[in-house]
C-alpha atoms as a PDB file:
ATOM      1  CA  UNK A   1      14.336  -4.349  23.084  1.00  0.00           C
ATOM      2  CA  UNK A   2      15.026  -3.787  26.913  1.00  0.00           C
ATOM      3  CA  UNK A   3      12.947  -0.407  26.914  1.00  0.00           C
ATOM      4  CA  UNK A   4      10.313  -2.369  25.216  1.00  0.00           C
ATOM      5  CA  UNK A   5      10.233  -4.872  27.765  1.00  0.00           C
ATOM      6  CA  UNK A   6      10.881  -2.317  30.630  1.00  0.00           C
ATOM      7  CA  UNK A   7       7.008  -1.049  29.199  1.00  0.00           C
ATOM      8  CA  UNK A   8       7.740   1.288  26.664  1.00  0.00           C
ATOM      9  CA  UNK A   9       6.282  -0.278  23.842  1.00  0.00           C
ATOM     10  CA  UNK A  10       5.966   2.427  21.110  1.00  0.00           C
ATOM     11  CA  UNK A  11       9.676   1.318  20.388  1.00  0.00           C
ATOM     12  CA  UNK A  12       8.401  -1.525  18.668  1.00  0.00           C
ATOM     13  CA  UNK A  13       7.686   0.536  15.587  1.00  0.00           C
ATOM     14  CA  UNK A  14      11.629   1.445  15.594  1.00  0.00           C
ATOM     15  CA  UNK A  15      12.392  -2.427  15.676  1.00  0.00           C
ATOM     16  CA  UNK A  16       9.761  -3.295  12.836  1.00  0.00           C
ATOM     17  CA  UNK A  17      11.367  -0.129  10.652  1.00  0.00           C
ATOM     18  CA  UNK A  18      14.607  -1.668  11.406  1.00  0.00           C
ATOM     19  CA  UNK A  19      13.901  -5.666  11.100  1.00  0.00           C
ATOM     20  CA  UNK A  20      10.935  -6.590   9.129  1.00  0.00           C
ATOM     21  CA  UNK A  21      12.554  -7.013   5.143  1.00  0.00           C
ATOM     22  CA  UNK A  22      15.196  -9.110   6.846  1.00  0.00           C
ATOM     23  CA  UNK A  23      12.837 -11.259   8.793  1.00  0.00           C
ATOM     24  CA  UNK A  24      10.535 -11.348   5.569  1.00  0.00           C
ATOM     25  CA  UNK A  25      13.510 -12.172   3.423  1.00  0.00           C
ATOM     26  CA  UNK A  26      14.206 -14.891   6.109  1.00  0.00           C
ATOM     27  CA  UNK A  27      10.919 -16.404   5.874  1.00  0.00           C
ATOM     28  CA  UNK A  28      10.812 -15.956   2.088  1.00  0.00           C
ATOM     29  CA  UNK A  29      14.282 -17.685   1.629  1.00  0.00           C
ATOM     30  CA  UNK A  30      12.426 -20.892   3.779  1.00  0.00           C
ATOM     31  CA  UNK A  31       8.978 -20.776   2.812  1.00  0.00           C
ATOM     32  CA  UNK A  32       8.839 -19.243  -0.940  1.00  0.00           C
ATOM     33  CA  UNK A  33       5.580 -17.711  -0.492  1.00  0.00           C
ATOM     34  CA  UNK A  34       5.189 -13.822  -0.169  1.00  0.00           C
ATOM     35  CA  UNK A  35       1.803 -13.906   1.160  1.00  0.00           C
ATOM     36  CA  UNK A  36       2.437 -16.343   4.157  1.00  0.00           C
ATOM     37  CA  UNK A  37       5.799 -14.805   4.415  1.00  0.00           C
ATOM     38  CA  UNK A  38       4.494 -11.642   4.997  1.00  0.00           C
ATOM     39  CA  UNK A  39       1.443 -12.952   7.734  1.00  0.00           C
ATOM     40  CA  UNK A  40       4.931 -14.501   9.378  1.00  0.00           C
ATOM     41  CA  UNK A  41       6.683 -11.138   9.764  1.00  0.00           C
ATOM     42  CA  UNK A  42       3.676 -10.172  11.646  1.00  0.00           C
ATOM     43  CA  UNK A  43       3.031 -13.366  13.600  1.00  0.00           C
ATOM     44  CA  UNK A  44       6.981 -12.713  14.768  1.00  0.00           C
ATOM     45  CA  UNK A  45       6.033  -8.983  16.494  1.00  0.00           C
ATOM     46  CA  UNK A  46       3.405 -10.023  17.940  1.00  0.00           C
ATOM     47  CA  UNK A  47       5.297 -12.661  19.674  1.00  0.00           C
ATOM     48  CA  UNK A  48       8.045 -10.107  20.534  1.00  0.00           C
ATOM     49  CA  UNK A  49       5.581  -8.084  22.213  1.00  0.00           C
ATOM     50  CA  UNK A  50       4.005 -11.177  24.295  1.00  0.00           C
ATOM     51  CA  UNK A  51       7.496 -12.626  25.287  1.00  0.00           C
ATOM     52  CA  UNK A  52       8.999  -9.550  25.555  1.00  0.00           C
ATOM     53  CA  UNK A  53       9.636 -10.454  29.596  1.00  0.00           C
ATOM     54  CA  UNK A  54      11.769 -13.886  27.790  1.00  0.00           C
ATOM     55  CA  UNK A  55      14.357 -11.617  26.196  1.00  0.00           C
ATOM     56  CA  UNK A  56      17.525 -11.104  28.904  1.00  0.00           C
ATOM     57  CA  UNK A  57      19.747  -8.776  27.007  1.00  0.00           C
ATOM     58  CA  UNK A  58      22.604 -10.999  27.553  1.00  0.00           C
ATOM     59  CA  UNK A  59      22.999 -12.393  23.888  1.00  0.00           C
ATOM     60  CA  UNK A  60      22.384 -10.276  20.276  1.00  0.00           C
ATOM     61  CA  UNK A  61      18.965  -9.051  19.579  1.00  0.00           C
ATOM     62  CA  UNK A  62      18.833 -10.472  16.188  1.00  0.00           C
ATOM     63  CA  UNK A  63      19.475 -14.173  18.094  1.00  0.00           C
ATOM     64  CA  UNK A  64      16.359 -13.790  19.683  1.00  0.00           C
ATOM     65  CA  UNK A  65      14.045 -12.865  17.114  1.00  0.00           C
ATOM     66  CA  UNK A  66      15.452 -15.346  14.733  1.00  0.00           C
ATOM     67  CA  UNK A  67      14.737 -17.835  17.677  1.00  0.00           C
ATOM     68  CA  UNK A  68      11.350 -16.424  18.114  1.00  0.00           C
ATOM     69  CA  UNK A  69      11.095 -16.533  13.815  1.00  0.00           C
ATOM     70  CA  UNK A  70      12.030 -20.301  13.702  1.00  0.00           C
ATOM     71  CA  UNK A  71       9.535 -20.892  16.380  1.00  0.00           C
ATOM     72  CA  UNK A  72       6.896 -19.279  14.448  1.00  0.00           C
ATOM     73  CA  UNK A  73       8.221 -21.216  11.075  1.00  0.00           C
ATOM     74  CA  UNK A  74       7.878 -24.206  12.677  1.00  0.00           C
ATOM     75  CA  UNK A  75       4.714 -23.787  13.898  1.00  0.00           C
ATOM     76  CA  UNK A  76       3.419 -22.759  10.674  1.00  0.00           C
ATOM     77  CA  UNK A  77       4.872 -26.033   8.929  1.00  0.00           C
ATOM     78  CA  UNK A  78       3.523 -28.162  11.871  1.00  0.00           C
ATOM     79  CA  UNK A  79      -0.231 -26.305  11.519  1.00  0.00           C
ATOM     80  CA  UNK A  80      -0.038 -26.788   7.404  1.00  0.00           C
ATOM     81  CA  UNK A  81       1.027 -29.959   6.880  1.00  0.00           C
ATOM     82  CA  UNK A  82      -1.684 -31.216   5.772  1.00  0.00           C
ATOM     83  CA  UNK A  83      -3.012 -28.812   4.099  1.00  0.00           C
ATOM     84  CA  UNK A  84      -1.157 -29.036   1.148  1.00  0.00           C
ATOM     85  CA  UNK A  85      -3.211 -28.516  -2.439  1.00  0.00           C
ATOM     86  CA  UNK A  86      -2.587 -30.650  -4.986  1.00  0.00           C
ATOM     87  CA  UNK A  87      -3.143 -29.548  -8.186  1.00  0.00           C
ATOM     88  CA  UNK A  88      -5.261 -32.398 -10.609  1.00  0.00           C
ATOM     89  CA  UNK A  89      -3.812 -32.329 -14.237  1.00  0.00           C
ATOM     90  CA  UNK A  90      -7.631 -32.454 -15.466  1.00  0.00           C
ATOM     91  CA  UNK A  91      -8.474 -28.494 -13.771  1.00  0.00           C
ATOM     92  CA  UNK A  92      -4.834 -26.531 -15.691  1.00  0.00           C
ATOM     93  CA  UNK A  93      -5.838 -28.374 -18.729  1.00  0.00           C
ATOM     94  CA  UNK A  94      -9.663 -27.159 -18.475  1.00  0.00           C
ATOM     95  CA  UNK A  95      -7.933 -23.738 -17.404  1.00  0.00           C
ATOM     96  CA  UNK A  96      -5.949 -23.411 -20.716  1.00  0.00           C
ATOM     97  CA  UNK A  97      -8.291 -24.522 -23.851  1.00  0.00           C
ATOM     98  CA  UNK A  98      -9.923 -27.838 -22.767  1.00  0.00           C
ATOM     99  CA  UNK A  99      -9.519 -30.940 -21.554  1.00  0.00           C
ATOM    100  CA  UNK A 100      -7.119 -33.447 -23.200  1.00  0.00           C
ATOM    101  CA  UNK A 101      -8.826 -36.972 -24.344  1.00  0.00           C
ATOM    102  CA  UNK A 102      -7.034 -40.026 -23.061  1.00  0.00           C
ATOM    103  CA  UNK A 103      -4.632 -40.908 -24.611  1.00  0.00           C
ATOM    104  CA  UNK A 104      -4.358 -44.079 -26.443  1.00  0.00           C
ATOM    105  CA  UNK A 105      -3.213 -46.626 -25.592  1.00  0.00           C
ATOM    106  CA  UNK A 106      -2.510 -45.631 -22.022  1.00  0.00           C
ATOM    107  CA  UNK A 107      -5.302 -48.221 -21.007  1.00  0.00           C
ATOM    108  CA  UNK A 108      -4.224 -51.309 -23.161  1.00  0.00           C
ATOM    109  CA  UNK A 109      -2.863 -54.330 -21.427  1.00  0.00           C
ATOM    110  CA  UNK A 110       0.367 -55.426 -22.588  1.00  0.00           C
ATOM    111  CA  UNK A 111       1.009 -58.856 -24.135  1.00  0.00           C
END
């Protein structure tokens, strides 16, 4: 990572060979989605590459790009929250054969 922030950025491609399945297992292991887990990996370069000039070379490699991968976990989480999809009952049961009736006696009152 120090010739990469010294300019010599084509060594990125040796870190990516070297990191990316156990960032994405990282990711995948917090976030259980292979799809967003994946966009992650990716979101985690490209933050190596923009605060390249952060990393000191005083601590392990791997400790900095797990701090840069929480960071960008975090963010994700923060930027999602709300987004959430919830599923209605009513749309899997159309999905599968139809749509269930009520079912009785789920409106009567009790006496």
């Amino acid at each position: 990572m120090l010739r990469v922030k010294a300019g010599d950025v084509d060594r990125m491609g040796l870190l990516f060979e070297r990191y990316h399945r156990k960032l994405y297992s990282f990711l995948y292991h917090m976030l259980g989605r292979a799809d967003t887990s994946e966009d992650l990996v990716q979101t985690v370069f490209y933050r190596m590459l923009k605060y390249r000039h952060t990393y000191t070379g005083e601590g392990e490699f791997r400790t900095w790009m797990y701090h840069l991968a929480r960071n960008v976990l975090a963010d994700h989480i923060k930027k999602n929250r709300h987004s959430t999809h919830h599923a209605d009952v009513q749309d899997f049961a159309e999905k599968i054969g139809g749509a269930p009736g009520p079912t009785k006696g789920c409106s009567a009152s009790r006496k």
